[in-house]
Protein backbone atom coordinates (compact mmCIF):
# COMPACT_ATOMS: atom_id res chain seq x y z
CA UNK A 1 58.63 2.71 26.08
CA UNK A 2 55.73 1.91 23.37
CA UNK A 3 56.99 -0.45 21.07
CA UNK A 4 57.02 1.23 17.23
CA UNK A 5 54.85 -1.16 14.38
CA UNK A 6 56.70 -1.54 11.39
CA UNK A 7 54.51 -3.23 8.08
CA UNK A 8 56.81 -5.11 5.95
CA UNK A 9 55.84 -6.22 2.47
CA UNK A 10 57.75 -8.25 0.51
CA UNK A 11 56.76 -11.18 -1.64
CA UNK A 12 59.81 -12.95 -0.98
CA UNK A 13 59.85 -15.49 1.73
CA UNK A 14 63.36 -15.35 3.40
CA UNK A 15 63.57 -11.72 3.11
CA UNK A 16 60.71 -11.20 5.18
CA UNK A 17 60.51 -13.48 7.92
CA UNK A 18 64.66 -12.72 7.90
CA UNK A 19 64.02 -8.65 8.40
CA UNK A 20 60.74 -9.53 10.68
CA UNK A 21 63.12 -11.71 13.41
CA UNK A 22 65.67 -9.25 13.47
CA UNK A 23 63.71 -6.02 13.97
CA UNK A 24 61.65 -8.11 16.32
CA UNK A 25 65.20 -8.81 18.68
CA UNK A 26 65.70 -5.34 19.09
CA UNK A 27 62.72 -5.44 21.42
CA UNK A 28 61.44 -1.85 20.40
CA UNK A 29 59.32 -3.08 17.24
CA UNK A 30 55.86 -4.97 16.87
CA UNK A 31 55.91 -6.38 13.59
CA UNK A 32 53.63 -7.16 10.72
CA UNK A 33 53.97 -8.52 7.98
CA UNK A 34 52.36 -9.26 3.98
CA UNK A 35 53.62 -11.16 1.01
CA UNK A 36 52.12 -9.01 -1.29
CA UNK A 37 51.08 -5.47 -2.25
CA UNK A 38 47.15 -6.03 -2.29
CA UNK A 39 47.18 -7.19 1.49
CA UNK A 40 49.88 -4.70 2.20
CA UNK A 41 47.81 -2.19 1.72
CA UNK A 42 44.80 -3.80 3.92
CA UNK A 43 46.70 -4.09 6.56
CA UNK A 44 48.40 -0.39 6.41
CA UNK A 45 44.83 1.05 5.95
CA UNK A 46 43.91 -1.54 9.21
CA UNK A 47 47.06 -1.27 11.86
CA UNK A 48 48.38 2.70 10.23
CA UNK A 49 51.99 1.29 11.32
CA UNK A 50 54.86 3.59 12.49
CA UNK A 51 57.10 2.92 9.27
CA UNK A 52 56.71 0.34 6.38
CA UNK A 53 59.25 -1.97 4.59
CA UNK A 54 57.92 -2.72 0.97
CA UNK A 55 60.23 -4.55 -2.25
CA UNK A 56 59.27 -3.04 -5.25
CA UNK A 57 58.61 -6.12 -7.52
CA UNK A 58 55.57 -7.78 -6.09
CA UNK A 59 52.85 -10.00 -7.50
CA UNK A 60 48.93 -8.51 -7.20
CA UNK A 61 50.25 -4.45 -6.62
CA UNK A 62 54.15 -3.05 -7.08
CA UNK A 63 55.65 -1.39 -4.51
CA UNK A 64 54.77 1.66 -6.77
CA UNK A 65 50.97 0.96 -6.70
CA UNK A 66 51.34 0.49 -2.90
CA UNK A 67 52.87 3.97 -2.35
CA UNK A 68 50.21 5.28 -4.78
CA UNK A 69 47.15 3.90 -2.67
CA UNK A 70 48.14 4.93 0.32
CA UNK A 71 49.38 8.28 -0.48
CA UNK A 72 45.69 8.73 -1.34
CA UNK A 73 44.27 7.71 1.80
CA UNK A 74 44.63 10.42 4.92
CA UNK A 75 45.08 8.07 7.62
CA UNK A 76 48.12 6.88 5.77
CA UNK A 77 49.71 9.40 3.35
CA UNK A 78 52.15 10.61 6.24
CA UNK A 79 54.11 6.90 7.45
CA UNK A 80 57.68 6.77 6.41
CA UNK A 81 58.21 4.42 3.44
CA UNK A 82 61.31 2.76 2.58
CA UNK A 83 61.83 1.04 -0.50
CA UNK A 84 63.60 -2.15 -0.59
CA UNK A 85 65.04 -2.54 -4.33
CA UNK A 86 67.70 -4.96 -5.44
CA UNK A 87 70.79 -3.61 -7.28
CA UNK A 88 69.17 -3.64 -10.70
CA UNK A 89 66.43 -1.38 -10.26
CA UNK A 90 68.51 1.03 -8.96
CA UNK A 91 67.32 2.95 -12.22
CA UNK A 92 63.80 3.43 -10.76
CA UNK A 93 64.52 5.08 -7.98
CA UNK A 94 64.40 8.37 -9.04
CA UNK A 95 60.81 7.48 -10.11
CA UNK A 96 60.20 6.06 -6.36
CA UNK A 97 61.79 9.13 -4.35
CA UNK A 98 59.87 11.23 -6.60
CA UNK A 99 56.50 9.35 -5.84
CA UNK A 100 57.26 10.59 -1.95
CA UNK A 101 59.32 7.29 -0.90
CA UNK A 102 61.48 8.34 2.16
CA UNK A 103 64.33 6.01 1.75
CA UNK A 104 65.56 2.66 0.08
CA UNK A 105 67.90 0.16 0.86
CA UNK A 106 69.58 -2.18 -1.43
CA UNK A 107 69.06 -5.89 -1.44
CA UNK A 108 71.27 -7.76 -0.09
CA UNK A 109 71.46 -5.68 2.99
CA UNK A 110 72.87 -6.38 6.50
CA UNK A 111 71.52 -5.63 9.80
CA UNK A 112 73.28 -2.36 10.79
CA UNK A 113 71.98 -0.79 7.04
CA UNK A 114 68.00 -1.78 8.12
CA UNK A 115 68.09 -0.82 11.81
CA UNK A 116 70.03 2.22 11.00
CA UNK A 117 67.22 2.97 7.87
CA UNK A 118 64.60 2.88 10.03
CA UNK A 119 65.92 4.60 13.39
CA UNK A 120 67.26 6.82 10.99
CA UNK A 121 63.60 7.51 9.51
CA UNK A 122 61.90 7.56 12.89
CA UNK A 123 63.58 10.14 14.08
CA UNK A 124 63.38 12.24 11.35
CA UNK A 125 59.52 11.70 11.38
CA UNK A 126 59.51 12.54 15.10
CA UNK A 127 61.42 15.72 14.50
CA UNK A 128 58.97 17.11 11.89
CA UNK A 129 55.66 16.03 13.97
CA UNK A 130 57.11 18.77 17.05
CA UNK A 131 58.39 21.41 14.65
CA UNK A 132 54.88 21.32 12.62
CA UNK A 133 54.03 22.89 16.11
CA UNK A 134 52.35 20.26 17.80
CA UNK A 135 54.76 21.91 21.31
CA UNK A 136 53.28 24.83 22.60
CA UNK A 137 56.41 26.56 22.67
CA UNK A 138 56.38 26.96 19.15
CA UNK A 139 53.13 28.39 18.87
CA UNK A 140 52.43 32.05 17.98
CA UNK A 141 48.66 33.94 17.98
CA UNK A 142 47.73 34.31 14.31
CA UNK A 143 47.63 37.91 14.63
CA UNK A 144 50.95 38.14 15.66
CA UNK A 145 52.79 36.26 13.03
CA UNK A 146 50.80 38.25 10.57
CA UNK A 147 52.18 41.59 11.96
CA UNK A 148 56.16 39.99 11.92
CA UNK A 149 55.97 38.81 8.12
CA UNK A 150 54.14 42.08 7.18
CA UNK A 151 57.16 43.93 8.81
CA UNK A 152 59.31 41.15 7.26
CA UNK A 153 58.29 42.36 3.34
CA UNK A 154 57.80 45.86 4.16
CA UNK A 155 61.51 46.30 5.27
CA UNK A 156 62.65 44.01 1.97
CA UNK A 157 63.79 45.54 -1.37
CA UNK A 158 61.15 45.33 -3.84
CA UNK A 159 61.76 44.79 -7.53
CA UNK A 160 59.98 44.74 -10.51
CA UNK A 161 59.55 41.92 -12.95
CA UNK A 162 58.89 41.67 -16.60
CA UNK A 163 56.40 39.15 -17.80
CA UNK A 164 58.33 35.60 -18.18
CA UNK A 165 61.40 36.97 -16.78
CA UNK A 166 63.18 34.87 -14.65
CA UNK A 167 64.05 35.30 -10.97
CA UNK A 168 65.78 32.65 -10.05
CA UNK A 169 67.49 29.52 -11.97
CA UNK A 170 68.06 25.65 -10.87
CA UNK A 171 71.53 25.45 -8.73
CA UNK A 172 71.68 29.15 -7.94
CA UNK A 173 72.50 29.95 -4.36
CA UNK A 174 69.39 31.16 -1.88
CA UNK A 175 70.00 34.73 -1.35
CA UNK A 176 66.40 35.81 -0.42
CA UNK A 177 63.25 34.08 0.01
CA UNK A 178 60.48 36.22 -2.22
CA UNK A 179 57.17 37.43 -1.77
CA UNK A 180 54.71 38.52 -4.16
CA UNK A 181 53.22 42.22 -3.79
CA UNK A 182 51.79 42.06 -6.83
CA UNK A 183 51.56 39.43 -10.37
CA UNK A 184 51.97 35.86 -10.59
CA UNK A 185 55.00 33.67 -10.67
CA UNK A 186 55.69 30.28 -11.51
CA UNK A 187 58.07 27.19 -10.50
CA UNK A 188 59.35 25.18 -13.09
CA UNK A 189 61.66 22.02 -14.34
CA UNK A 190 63.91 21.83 -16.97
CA UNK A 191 64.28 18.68 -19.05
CA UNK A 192 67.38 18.30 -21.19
CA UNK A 193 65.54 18.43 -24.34
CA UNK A 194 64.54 21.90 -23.81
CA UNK A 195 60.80 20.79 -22.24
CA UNK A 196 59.69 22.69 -18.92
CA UNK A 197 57.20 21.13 -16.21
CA UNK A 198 55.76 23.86 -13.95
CA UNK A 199 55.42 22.36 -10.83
CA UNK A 200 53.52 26.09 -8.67
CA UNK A 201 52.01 29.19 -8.86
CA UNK A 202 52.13 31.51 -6.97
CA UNK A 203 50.02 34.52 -6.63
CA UNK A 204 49.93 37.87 -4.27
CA UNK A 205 50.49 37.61 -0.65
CA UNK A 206 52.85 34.23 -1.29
CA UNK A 207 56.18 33.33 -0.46
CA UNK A 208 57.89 31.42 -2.17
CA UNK A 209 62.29 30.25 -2.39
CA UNK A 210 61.86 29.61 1.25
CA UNK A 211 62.41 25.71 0.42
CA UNK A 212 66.33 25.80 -0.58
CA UNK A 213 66.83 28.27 2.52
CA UNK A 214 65.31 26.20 4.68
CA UNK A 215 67.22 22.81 3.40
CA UNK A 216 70.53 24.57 2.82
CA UNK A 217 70.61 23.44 -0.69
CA UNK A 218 70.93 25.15 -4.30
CA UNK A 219 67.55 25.90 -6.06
CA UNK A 220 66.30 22.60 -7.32
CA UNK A 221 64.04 24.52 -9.99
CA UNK A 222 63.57 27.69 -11.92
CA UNK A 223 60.97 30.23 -11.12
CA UNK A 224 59.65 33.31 -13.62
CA UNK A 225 56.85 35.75 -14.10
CA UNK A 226 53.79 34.98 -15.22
CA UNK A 227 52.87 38.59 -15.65
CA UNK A 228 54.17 41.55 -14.73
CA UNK A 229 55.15 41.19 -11.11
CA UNK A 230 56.66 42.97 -8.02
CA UNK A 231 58.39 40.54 -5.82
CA UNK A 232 59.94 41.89 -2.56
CA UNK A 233 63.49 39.98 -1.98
CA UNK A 234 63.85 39.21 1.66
CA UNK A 235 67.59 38.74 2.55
CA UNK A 236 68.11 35.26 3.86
CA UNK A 237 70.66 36.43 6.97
CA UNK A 238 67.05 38.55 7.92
CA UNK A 239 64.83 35.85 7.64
CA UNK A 240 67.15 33.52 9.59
CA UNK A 241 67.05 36.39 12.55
CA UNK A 242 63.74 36.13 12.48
CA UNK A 243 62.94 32.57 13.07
CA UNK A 244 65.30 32.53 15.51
CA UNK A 245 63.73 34.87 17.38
CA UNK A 246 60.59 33.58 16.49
CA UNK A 247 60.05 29.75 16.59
CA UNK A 248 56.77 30.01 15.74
CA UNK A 249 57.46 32.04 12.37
CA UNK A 250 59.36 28.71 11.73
CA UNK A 251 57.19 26.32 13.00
CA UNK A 252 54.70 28.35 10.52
CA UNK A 253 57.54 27.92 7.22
CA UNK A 254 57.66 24.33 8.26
CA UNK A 255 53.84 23.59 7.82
CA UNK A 256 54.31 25.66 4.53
CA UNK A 257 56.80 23.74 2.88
CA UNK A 258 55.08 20.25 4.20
CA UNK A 259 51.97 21.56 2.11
CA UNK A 260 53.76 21.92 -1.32
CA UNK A 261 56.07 19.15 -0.95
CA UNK A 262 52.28 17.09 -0.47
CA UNK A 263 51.02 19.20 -3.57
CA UNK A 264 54.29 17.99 -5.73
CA UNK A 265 53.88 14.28 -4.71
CA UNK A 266 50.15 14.51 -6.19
CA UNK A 267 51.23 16.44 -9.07
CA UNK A 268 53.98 13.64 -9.62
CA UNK A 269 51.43 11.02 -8.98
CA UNK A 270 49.09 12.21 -11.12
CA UNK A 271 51.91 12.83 -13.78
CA UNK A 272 52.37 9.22 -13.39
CA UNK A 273 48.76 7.58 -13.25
CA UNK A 274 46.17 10.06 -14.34
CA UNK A 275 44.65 10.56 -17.91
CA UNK A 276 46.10 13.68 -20.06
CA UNK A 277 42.50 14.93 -19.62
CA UNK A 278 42.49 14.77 -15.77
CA UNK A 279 46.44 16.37 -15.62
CA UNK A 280 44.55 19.47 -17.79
CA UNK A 281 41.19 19.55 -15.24
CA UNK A 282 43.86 19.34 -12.15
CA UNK A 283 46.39 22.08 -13.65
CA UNK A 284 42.77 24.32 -13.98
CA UNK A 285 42.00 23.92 -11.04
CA UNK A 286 45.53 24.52 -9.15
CA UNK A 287 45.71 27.51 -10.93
CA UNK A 288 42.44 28.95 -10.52
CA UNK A 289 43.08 28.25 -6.84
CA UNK A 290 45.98 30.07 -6.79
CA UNK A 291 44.26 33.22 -8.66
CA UNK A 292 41.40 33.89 -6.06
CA UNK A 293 41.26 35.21 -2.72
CA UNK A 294 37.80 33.25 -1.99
CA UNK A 295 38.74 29.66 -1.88
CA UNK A 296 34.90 28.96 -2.36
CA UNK A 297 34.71 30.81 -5.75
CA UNK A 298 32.90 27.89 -8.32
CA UNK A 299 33.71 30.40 -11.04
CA UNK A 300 37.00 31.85 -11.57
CA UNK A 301 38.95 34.05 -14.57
CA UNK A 302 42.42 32.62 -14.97
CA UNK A 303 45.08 34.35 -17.18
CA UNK A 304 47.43 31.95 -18.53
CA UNK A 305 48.64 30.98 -22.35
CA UNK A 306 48.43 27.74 -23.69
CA UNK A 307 52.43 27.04 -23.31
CA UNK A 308 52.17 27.94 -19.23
CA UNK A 309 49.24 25.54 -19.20
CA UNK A 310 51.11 22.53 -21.22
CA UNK A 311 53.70 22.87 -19.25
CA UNK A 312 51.46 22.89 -15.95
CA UNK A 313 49.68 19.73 -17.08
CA UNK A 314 53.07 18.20 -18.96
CA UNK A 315 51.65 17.53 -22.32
CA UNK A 316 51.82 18.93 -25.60
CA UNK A 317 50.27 22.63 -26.43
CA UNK A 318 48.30 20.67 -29.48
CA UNK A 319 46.73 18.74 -26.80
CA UNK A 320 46.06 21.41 -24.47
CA UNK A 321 43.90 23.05 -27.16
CA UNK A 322 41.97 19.75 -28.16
CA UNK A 323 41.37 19.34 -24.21
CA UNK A 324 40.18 23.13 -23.77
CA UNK A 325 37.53 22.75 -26.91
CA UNK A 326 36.52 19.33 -25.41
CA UNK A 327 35.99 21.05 -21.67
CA UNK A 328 34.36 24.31 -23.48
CA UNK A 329 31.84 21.97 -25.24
CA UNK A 330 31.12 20.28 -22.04
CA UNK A 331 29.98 24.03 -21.09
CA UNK A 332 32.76 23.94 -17.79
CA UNK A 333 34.75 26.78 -19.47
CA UNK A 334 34.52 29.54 -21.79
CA UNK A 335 37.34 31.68 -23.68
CA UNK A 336 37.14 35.30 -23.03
CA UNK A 337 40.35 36.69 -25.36
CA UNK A 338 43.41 35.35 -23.57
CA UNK A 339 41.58 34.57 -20.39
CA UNK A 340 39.76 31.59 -19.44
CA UNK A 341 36.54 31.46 -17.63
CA UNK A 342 36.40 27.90 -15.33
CA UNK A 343 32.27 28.23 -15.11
CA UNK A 344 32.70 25.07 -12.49
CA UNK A 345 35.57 23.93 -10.44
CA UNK A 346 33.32 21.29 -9.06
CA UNK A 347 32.62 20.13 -12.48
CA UNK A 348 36.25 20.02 -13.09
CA UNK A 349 36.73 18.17 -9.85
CA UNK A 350 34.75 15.45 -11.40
CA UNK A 351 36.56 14.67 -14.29
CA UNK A 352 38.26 10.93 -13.57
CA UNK A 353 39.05 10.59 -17.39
């Protein structure tokens, strides 16, 4: 059997050589290792190893700024990543799971708790690389998974929506997975001070709910209409038939919920690192995305107000203005009424600051 490379980074001495000689005596791991996060990061861009080890408190680059970097990078956004955090930062991790960390494990740790964090981790990343359909098995022709979700919302109860009414609320039990015939909904946190981060959009032809269904888990956010909306509500004992039936239709589900949970680590990320005039460009752009059929469109009419924007970009609505008037005089939008015209989403692309 090929051995597995694991990457460990940790600045302090005993720690790593200590982890290094023990996952080395298993026999079943090459190992590499760096003492801090700048060459961490060269050597995960240089080796792209199985699964990295990386302490959070580090001289040159946090583990933070590590997991930032290469979530960037292609070659390297996808290897597991457990955090290795002593018992006073236990606060932060929140703030690491949320920046896409797999796992952590709590200094001082025994043998058993790494080997079994890291089979545990390998597996799990094994598991997901054959149901993302890389076995043929799983595979259905385009054509025909088209024709079994069109029968899918066709036989589904549809229902009507008023504009910023909600559908479904954080902790509520997955009854249906929706699909939009026809409007715009979004997904959204709620902070205990009454503050809401939308973290989607979603637009005609999307599903959306699947998530929860899929995990066996309450709703972790809220979703509402945009606009007037019809959603169809597909009954979850259906949809389970279905992909049971189907692996492909699953395989397909899977691939779809690997795409937004990569499109809410960036969101987080930029949340996190990028400047309140870059979270505005990026929240354009997702949305104007999510608003046109032709993914090649420069120019795109969105329809959104100024509080669904703020909360897309999490900042203030006085800000969102001052940005908008700042990108309008920099001729990349106009305001048509309640509408905004992006006149550039490469220009938007652009912004860094």
């Amino acid at each position: 059997m090929k051995k597995r490379t694991i990457l460990i980074i940790e600045d302090n001495l005993e720690i790593r050589e200590g982890s290094a000689e023990i996952l080395e005596l298993t026999g079943e791991y090459d190992i590499i290792t760096a003492e801090n996060g700048m060459i961490g990061v060269e050597l995960a861009t240089k080796h792209h190893p199985d699964l990295i080890l990386c302490d959070i408190m580090m001289p040159e680059l946090d583990g933070y700024g590590v997991l930032y970097m290469l979530g960037k990078q292609e070659s390297t956004m996808h290897i597991p990543f457990i955090f290795i955090t002593a018992k006073s930062e236990r606060v932060d991790m929140r703030k690491a799971m949320e920046m896409g960390a797999d796992d952590y494990i709590v200094k001082p740790f025994d043998d058993i708790e790494l080997l079994n964090a890291i089979e545990s981790r390998l597996k799990k990343k094994d598991s997901l690389d054959l149901a993302a359909g890389n076995g043929r098995f799983l595979k259905l022709e385009e054509e025909e998974q088209n024709y079994l979700l069109e029968n899918l919302v066709k036989e589904a109860r549809v229902k009507k929506f008023k504009k910023k009414q909600l559908i479904y609320g954080t902790d509520d039990s997955p009854l249906f997975i929706y699909y939009v015939v026809k409007g715009k909904v979004r997904s959204f946190l709620n902070y205990q001070d009454g503050r809401e981060l939308s973290t989607d959009i979603h637009g005609d032809g999307h599903f959306f709910g699947y998530e929860s269904i899929l995990m066996n888990e309450n709703y972790t956010e809220s979703t509402a209409s945009l606009e007037d909306s019809e959603i169809a509500m597909i009954s979850r004992d259906v949809f389970f038939e279905l992909i049971y039936r189907k692996p492909g239709i699953a395989s397909k589900f899977i691939r779809m919920l690997s795409g937004n949970i990569k499109e809410k680590e960036e969101q987080m990320l930029g949340f996190a690192y990028d400047t309140v005039r870059k979270r505005v460009a990026s929240a354009l752009i997702q949305i104007a995305l999510k608003s046109t059929e032709n993914k090649d469109d420069d120019e795109v009419l969105i329809r959104i107000s100024r509080e669904d924007l703020a909360a897309f970009a999490g900042t203030a609505n006085e800000t969102i203005s001052r940005i908008l008037a700042e990108f309008k005089e920099e001729g990349i939008i106009i305001k048509e009424k309640t509408a905004i015209r992006i006149l550039s989403i490469k220009e938007l692309k652009k912004i860094k600051q």
